[in-house]
C-alpha atoms as a PDB file:
ATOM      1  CA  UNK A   1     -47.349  34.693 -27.788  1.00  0.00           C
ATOM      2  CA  UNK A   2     -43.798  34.569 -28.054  1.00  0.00           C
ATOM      3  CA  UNK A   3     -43.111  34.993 -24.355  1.00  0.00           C
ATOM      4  CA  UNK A   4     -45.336  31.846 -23.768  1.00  0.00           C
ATOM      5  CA  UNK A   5     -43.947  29.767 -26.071  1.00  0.00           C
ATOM      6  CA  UNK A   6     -40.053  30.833 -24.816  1.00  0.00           C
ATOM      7  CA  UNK A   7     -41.431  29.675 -21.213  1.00  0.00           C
ATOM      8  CA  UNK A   8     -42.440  26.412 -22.604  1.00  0.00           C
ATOM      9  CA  UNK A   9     -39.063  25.759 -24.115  1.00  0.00           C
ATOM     10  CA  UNK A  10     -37.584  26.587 -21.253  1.00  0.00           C
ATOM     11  CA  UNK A  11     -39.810  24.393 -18.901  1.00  0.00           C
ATOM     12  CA  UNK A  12     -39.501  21.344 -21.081  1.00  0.00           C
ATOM     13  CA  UNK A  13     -35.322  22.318 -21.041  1.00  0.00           C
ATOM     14  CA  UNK A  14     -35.396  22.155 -17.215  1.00  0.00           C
ATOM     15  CA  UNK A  15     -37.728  19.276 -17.048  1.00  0.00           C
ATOM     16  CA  UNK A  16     -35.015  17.588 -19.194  1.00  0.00           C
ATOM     17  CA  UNK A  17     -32.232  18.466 -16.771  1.00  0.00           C
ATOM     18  CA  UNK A  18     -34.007  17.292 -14.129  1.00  0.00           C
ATOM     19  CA  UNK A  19     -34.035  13.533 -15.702  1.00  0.00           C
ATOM     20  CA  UNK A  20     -30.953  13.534 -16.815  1.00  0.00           C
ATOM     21  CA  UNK A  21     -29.477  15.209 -13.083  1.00  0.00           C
ATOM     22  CA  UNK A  22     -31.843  12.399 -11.633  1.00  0.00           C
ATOM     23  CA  UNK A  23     -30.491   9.519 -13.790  1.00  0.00           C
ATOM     24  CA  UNK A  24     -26.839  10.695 -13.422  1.00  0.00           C
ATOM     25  CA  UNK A  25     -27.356  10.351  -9.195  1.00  0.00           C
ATOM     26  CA  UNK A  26     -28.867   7.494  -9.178  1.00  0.00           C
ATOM     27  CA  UNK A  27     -25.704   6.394 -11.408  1.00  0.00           C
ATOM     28  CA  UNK A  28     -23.421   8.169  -9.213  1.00  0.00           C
ATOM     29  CA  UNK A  29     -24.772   6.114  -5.980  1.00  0.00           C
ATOM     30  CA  UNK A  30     -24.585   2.637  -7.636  1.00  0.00           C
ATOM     31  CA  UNK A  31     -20.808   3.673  -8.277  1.00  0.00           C
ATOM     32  CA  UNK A  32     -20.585   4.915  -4.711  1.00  0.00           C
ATOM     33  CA  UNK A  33     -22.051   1.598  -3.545  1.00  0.00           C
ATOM     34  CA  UNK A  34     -20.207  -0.507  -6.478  1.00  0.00           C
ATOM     35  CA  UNK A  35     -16.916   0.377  -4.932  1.00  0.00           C
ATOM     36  CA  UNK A  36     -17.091   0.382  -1.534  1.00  0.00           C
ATOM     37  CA  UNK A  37     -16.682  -2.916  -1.816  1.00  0.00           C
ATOM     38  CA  UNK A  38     -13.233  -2.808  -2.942  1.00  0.00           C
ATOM     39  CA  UNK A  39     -12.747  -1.064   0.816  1.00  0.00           C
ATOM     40  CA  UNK A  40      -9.951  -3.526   2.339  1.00  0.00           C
ATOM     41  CA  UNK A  41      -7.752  -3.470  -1.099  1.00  0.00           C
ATOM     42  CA  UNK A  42      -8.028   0.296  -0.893  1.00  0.00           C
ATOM     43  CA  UNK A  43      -7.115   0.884   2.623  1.00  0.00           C
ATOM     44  CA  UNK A  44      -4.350  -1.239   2.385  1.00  0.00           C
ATOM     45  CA  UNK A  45      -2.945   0.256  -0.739  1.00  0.00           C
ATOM     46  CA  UNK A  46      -3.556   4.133   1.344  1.00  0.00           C
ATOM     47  CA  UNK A  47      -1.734   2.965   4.457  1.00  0.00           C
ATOM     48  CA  UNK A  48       1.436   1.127   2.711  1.00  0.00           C
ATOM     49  CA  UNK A  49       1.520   4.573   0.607  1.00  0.00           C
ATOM     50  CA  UNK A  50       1.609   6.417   3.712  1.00  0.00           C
ATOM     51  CA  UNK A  51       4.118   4.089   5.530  1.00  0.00           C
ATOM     52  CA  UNK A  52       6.546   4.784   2.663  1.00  0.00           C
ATOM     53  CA  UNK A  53       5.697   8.256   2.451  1.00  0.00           C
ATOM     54  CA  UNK A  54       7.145   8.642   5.967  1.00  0.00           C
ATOM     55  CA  UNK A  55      10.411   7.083   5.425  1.00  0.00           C
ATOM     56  CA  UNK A  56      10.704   9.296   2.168  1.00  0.00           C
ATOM     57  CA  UNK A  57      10.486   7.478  -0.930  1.00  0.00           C
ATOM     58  CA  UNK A  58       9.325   9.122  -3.784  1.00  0.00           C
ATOM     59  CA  UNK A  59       5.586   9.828  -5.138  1.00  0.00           C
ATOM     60  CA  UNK A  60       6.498   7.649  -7.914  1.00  0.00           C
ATOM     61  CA  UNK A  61       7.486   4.592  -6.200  1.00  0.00           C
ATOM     62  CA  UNK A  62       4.677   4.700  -3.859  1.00  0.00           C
ATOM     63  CA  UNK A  63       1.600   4.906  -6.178  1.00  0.00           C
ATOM     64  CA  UNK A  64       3.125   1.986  -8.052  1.00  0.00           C
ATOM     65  CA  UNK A  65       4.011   0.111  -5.123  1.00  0.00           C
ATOM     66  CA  UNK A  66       0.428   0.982  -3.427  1.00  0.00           C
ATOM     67  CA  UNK A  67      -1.027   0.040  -6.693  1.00  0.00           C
ATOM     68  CA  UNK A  68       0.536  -3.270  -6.450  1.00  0.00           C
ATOM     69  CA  UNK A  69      -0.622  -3.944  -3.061  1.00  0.00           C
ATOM     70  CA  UNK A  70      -3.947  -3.152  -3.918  1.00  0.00           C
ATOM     71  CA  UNK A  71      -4.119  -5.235  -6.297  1.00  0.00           C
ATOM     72  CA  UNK A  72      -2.227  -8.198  -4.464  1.00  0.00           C
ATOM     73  CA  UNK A  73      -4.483  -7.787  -1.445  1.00  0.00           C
ATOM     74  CA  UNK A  74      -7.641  -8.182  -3.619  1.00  0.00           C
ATOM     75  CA  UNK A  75      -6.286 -11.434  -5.957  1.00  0.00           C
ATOM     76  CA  UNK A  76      -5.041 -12.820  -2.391  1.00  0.00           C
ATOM     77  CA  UNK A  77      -8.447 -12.593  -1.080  1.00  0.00           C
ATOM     78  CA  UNK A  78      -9.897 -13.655  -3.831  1.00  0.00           C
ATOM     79  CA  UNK A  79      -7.526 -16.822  -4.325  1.00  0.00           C
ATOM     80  CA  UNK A  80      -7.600 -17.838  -0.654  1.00  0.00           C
ATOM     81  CA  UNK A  81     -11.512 -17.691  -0.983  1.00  0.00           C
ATOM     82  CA  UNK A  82     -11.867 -19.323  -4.522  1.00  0.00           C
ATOM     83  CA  UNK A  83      -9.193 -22.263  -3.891  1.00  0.00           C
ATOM     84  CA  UNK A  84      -8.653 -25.265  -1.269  1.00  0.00           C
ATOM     85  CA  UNK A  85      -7.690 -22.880   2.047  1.00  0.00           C
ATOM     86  CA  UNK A  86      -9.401 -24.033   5.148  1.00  0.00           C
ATOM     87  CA  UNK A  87     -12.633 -23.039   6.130  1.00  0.00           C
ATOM     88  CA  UNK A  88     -11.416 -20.991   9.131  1.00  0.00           C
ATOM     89  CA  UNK A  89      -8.966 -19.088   6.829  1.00  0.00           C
ATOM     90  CA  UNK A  90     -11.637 -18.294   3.966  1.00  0.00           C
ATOM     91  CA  UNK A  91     -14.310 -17.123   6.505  1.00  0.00           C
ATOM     92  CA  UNK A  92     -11.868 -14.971   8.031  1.00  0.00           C
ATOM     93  CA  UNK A  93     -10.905 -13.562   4.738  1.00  0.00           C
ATOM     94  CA  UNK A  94     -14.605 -13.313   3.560  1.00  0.00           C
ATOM     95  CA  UNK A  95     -15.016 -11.540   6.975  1.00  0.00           C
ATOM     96  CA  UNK A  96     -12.158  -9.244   6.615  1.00  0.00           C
ATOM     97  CA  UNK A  97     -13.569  -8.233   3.184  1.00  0.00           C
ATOM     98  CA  UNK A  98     -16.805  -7.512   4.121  1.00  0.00           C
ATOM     99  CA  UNK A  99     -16.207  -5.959   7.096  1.00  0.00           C
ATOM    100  CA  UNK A 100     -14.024  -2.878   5.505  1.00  0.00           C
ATOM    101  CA  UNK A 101     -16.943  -2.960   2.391  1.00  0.00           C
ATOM    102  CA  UNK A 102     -20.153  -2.456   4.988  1.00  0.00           C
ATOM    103  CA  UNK A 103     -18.023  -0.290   7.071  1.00  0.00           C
ATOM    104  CA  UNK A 104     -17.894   2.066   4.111  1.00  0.00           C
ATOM    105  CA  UNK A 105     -21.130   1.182   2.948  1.00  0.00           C
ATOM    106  CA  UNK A 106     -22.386   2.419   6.551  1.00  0.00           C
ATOM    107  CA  UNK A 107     -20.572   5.511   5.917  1.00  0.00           C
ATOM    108  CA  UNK A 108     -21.788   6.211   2.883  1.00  0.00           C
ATOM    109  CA  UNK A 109     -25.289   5.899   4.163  1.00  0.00           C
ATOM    110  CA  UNK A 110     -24.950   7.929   6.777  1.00  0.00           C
ATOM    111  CA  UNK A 111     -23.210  11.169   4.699  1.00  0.00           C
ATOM    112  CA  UNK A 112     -26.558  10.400   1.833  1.00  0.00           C
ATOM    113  CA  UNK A 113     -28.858  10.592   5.418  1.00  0.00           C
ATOM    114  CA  UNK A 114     -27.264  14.133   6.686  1.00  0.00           C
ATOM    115  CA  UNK A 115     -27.105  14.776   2.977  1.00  0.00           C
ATOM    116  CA  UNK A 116     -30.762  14.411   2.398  1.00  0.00           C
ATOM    117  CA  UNK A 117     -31.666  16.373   5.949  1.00  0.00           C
ATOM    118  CA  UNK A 118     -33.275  13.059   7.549  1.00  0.00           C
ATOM    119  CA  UNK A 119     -33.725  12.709  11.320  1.00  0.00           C
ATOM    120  CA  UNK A 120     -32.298  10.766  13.567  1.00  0.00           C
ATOM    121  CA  UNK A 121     -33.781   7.162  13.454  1.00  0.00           C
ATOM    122  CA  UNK A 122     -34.456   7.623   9.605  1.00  0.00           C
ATOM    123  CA  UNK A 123     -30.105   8.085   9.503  1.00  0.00           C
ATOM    124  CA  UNK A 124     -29.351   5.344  11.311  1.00  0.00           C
ATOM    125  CA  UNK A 125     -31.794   2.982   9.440  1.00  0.00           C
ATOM    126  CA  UNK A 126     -30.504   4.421   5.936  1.00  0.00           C
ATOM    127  CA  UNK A 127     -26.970   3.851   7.322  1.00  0.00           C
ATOM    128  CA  UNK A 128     -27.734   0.256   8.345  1.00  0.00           C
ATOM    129  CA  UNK A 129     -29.529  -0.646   4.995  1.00  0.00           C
ATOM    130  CA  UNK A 130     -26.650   0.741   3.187  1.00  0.00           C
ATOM    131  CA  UNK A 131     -24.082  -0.989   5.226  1.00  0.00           C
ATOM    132  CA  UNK A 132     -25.790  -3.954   4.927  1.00  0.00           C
ATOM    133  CA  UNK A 133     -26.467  -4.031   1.119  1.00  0.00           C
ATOM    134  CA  UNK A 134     -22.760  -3.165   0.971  1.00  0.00           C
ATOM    135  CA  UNK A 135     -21.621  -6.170   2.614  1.00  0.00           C
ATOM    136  CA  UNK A 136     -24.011  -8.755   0.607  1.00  0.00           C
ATOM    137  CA  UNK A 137     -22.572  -7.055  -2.507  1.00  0.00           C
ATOM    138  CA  UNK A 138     -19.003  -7.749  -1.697  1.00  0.00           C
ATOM    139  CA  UNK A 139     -19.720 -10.972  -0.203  1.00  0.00           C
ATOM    140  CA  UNK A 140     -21.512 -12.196  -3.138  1.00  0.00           C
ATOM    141  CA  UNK A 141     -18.585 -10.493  -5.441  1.00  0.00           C
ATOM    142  CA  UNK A 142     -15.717 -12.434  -3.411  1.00  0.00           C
ATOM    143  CA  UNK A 143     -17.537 -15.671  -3.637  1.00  0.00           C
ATOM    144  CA  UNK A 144     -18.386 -15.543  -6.508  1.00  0.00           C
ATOM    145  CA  UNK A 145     -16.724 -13.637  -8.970  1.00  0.00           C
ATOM    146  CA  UNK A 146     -17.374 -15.349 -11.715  1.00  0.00           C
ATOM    147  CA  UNK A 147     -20.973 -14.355 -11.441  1.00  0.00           C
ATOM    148  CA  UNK A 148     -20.310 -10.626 -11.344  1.00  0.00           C
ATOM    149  CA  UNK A 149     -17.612 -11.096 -14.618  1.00  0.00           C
ATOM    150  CA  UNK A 150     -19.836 -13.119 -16.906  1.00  0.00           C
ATOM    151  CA  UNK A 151     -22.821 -10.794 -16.545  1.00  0.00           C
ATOM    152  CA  UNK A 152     -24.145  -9.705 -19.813  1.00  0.00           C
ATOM    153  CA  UNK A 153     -23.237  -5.806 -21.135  1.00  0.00           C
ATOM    154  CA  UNK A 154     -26.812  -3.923 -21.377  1.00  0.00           C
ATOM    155  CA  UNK A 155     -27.473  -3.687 -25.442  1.00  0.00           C
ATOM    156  CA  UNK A 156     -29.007  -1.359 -27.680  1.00  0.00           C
END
């Protein structure tokens, strides 16, 4: 009897794991998705590290100064896109933004498609979706940011 009821504990151990290792994926992919969007800020802070990397500052001064630029490029974006700019200059900003955000969105879709084994057509359609859903989300977060800061903390 004792071997029995060992196996249960175990089973109902692993069944556990497997919830929790299926609720902590699906939390790492909204992250994954969540900050793609944040794509143009990023790769501007990487290549303004890199540019002063090469003409040999120090490791200090360029992950503040890359910080800083990250930082600058997303408040610019959203300021320009918020505030009385042209249209021509706000859709090109809003265009800029979520072209680097479904661009890794498409990316990221495409790794979770070779990830998961699927075939061809199945990867590209994956890759699309994700792209896609990518782009909406930082569209929607640059025009509206207000929306995405005022939205209510989940409660116990």
């Amino acid at each position: 009897m004792e071997v029995v009821a060992g196996a249960s504990d175990r089973g109902m151990f692993m069944t556990l794991m497997l919830i929790l290792g299926a609720i902590a994926a699906l939390y790492c992919l909204r992250l994954l998705f969540r900050s793609a969007k944040f794509a143009l800020p990023v790769c501007a802070a990487i290549a303004l590290g890199f540019a002063l990397r090469d003409l040999g500052f120090g490791w200090l001064t360029i992950l503040g100064s890359a910080l800083i630029a990250g930082l600058a490029v997303l408040a610019l974006g959203r300021r320009l896109v918020g505030g009385a700019a042209p249209f021509p200059v706000k859709l090109c900003v809003i265009l800029m933004f979520v072209g680097a955000a479904a661009f890794a969105g498409y990316q990221a879709g495409t790794a979770l498609a070779i990830l998961g084994g699927l075939e061809a057509g199945a990867k590209h359609g994956l890759a699309f979706l994700s792209g896609l859903l990518t782009g909406y989300a930082s569209w929607r977060d640059l025009v509206s940011p207000a929306v995405s800061a005022e939205r209510p903390a989940l409660s116990v």
